[in-house]
N, C-alpha and C. Protein backbone atom coordinates (compact mmCIF):
# COMPACT_ATOMS: atom_id res chain seq x y z
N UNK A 1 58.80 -69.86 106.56
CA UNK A 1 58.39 -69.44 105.23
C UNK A 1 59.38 -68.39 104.74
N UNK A 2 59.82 -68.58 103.51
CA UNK A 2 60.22 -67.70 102.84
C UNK A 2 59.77 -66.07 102.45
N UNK A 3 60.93 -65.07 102.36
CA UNK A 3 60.19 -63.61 101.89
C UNK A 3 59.09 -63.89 100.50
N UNK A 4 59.57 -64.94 99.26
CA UNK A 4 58.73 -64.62 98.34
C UNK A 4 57.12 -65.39 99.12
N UNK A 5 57.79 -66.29 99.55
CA UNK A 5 56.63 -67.19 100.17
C UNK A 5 55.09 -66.15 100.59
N UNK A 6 56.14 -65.99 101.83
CA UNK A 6 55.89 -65.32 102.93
C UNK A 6 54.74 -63.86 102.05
N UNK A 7 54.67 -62.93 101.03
CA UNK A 7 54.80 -62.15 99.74
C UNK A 7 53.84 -62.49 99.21
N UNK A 8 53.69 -63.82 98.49
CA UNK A 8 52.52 -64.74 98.08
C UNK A 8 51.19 -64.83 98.77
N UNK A 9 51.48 -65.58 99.99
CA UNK A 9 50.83 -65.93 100.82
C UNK A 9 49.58 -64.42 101.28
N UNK A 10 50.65 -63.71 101.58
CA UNK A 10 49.86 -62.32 102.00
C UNK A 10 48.97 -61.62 101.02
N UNK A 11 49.99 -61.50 99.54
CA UNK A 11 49.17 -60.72 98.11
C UNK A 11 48.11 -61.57 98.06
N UNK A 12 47.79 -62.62 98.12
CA UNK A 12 47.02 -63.71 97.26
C UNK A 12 45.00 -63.39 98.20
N UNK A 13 44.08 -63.28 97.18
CA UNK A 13 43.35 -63.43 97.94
C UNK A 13 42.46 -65.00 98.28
N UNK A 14 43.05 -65.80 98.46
CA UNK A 14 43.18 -67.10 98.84
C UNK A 14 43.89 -67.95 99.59
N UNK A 15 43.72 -68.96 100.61
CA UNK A 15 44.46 -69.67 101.38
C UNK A 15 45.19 -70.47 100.44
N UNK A 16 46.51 -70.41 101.14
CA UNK A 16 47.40 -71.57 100.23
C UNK A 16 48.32 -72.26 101.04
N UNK A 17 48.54 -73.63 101.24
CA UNK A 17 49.13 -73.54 102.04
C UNK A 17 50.21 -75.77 101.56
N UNK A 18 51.54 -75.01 102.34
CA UNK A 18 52.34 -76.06 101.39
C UNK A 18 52.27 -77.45 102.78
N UNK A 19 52.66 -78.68 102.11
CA UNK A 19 52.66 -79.73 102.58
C UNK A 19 53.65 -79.41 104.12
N UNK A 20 52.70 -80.54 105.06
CA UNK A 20 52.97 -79.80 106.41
C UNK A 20 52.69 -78.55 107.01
N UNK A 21 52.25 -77.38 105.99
CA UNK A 21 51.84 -76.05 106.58
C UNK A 21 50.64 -76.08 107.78
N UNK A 22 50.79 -75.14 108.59
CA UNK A 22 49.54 -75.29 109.49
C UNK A 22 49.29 -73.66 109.81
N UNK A 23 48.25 -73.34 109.90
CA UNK A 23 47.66 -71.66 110.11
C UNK A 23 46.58 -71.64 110.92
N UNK A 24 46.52 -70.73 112.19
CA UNK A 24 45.18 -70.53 112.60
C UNK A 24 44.52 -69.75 112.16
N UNK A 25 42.99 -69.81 112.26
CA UNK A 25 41.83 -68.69 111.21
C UNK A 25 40.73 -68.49 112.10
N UNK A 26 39.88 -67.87 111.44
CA UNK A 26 38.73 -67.41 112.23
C UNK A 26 37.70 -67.79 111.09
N UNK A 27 36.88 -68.40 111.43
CA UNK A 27 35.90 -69.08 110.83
C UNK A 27 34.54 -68.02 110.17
N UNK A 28 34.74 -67.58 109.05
CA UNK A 28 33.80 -66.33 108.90
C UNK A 28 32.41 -66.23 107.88
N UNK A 29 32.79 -67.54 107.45
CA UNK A 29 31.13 -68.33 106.54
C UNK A 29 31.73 -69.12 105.50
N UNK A 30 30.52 -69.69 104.55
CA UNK A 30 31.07 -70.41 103.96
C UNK A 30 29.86 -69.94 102.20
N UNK A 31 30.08 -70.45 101.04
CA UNK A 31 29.07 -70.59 100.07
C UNK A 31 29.58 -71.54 99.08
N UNK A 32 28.41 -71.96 98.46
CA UNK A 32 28.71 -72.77 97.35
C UNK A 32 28.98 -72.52 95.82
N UNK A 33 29.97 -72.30 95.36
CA UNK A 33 30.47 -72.05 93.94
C UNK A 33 30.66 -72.83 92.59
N UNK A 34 30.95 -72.27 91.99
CA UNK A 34 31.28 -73.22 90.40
C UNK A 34 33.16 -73.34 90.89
N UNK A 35 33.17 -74.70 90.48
CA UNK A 35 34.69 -75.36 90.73
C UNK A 35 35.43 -74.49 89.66
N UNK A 36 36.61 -73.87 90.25
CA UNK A 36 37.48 -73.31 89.06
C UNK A 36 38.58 -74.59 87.88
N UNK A 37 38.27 -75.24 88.90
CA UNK A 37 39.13 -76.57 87.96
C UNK A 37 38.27 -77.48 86.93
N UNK A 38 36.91 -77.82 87.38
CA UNK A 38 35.76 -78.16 86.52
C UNK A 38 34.47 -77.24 86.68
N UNK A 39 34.29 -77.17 85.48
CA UNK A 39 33.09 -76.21 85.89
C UNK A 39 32.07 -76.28 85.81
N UNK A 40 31.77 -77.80 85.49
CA UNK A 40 30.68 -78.75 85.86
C UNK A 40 30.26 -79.13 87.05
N UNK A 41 31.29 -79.20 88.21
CA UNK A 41 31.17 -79.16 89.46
C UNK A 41 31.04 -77.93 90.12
N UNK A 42 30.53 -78.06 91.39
CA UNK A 42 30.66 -77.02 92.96
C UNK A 42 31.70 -77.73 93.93
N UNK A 43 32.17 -76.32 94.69
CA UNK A 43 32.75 -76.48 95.06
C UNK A 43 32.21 -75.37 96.66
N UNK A 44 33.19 -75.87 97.93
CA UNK A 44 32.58 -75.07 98.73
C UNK A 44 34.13 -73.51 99.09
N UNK A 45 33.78 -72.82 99.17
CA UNK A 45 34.31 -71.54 99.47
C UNK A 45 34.32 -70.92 101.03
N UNK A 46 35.00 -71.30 102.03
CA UNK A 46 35.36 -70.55 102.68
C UNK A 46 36.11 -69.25 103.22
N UNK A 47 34.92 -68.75 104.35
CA UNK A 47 36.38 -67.52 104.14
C UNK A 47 36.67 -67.07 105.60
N UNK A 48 37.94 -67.02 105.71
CA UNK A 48 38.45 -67.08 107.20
C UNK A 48 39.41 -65.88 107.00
N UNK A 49 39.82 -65.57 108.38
CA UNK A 49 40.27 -64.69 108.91
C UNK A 49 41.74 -65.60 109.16
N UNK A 50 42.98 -64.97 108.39
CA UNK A 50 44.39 -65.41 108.90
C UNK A 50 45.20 -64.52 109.00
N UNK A 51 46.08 -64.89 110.12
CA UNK A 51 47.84 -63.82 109.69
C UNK A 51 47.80 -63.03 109.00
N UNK A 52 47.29 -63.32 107.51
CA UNK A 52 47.74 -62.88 106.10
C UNK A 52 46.67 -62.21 105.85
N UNK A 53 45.17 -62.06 106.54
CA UNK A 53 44.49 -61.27 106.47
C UNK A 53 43.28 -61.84 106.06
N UNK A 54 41.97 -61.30 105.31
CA UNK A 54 41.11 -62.30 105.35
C UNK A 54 41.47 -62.90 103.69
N UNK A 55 41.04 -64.07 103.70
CA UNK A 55 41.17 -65.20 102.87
C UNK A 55 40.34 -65.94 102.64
N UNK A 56 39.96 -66.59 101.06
CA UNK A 56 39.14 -67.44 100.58
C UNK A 56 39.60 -68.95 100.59
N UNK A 57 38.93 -70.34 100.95
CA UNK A 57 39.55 -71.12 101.11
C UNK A 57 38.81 -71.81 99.79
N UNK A 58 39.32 -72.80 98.78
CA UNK A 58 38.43 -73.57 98.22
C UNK A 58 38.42 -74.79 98.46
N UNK A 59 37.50 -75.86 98.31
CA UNK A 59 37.73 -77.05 98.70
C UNK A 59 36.83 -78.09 98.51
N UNK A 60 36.64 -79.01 97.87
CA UNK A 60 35.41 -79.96 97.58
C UNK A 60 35.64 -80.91 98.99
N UNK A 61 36.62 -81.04 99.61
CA UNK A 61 36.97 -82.83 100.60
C UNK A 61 35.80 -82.39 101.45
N UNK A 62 35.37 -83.41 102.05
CA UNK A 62 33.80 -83.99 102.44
C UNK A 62 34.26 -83.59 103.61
N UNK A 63 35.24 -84.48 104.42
CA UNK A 63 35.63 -84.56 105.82
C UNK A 63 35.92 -82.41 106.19
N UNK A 64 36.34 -82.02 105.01
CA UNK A 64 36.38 -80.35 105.40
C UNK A 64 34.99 -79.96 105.97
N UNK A 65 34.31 -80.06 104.73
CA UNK A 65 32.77 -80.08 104.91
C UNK A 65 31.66 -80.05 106.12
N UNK A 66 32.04 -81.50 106.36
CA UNK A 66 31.55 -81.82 107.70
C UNK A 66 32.36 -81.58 108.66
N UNK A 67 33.66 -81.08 108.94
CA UNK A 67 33.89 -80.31 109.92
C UNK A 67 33.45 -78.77 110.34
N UNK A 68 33.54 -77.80 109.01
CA UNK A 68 32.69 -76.77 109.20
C UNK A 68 31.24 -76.90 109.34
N UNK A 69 30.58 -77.87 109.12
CA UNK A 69 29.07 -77.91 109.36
C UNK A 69 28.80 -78.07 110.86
N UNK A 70 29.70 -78.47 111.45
CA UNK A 70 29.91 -78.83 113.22
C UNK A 70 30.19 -77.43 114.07
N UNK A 71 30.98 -76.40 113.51
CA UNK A 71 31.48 -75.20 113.92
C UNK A 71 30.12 -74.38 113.86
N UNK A 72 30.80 -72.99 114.35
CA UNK A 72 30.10 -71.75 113.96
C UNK A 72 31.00 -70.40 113.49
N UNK A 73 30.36 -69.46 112.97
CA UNK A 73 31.34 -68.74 112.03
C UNK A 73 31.92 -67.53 113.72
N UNK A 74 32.93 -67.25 113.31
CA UNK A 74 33.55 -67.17 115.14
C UNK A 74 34.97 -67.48 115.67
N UNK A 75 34.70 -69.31 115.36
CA UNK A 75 35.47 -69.98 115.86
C UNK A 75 36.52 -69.89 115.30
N UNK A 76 37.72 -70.03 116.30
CA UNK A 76 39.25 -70.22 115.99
C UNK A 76 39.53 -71.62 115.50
N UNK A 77 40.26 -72.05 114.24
CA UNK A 77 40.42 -73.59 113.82
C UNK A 77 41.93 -73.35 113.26
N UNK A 78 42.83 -74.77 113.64
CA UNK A 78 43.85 -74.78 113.31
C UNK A 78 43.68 -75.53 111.49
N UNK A 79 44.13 -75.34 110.42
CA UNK A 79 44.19 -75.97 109.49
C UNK A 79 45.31 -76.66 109.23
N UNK A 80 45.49 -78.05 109.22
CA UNK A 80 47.26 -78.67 108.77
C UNK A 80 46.81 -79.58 107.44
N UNK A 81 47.99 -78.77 106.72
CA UNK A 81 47.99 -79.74 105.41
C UNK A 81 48.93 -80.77 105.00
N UNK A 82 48.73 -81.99 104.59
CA UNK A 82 49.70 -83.08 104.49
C UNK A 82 49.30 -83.75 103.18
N UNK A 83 50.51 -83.91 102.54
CA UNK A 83 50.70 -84.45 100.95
C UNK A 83 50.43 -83.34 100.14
N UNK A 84 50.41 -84.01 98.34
CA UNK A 84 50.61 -82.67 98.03
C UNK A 84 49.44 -83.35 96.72
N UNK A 85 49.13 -82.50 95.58
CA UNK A 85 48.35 -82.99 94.35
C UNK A 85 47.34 -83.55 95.33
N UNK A 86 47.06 -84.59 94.43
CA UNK A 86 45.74 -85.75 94.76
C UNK A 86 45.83 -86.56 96.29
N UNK A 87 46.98 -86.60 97.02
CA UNK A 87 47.00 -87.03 97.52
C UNK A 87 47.36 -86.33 99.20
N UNK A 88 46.60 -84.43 99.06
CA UNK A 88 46.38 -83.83 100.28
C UNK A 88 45.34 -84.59 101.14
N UNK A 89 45.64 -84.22 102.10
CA UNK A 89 44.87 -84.53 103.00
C UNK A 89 44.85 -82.77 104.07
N UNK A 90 43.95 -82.69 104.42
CA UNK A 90 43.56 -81.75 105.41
C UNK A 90 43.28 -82.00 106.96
N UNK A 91 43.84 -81.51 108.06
CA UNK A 91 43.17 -82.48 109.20
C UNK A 91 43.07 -80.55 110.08
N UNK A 92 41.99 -80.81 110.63
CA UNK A 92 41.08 -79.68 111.06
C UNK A 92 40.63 -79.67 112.43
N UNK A 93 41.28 -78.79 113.02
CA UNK A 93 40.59 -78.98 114.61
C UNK A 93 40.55 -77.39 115.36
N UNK A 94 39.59 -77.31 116.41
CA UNK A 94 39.18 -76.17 117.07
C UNK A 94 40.54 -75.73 118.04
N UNK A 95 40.41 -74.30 118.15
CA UNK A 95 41.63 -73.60 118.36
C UNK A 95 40.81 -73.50 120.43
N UNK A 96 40.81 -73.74 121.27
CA UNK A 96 41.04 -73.12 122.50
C UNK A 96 40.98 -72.06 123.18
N UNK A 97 40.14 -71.44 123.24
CA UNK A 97 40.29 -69.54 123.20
C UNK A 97 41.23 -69.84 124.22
N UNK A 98 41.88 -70.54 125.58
CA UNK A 98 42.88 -69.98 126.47
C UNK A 98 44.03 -70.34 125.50
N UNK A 99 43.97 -71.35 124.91
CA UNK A 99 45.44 -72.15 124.33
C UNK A 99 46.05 -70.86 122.70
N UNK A 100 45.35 -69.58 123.20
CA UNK A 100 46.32 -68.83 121.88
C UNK A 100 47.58 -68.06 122.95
């Protein structure tokens, strides 16, 4: 990552993260919000513990969803992001407490 990147990432109080990025977090709850993009919809709000400090995640994808509904707030999870616009995908898995 880049200094401005790198700058962003940290100022921002939100996860952001670019195609191929991957970050470990700490799983610290979750609630349900008004979508900032429609505001006819909800959306779900996570908020984890990263690198960059603590952070809000937003996210409607189902498969996110039902992966945090499987966890507990605690847990270490790797996040990897792939594609970009409409066509992210998220793939989500538990961090190892020996494997840090």
């Amino acid at each position: 990552m880049g200094k401005l990147a790198d700058w962003t990432q940290k100022s921002s109080k939100y996860l952001k993260l670019q195609d191929g990025e991957k970050v470990k977090a700490f799983f610290r709850g979750y609630k349900i919000v008004t979508s900032s993009f429609d505001t006819d919809n909800e959306t779900v709000r996570y908020k984890l513990d990263t690198p960059f400090g603590e952070k809000s995640w937003d996210t409607s994808a189902k498969n996110v969803a039902m992966f945090f509904d499987e966890i507990e707030e605690g847990q270490q999870l790797l996040i990897e992001r792939n594609g970009t616009g409409t066509d992210t995908k998220y793939k989500l898995s538990l961090v190892e407490a020996d494997s840090e």
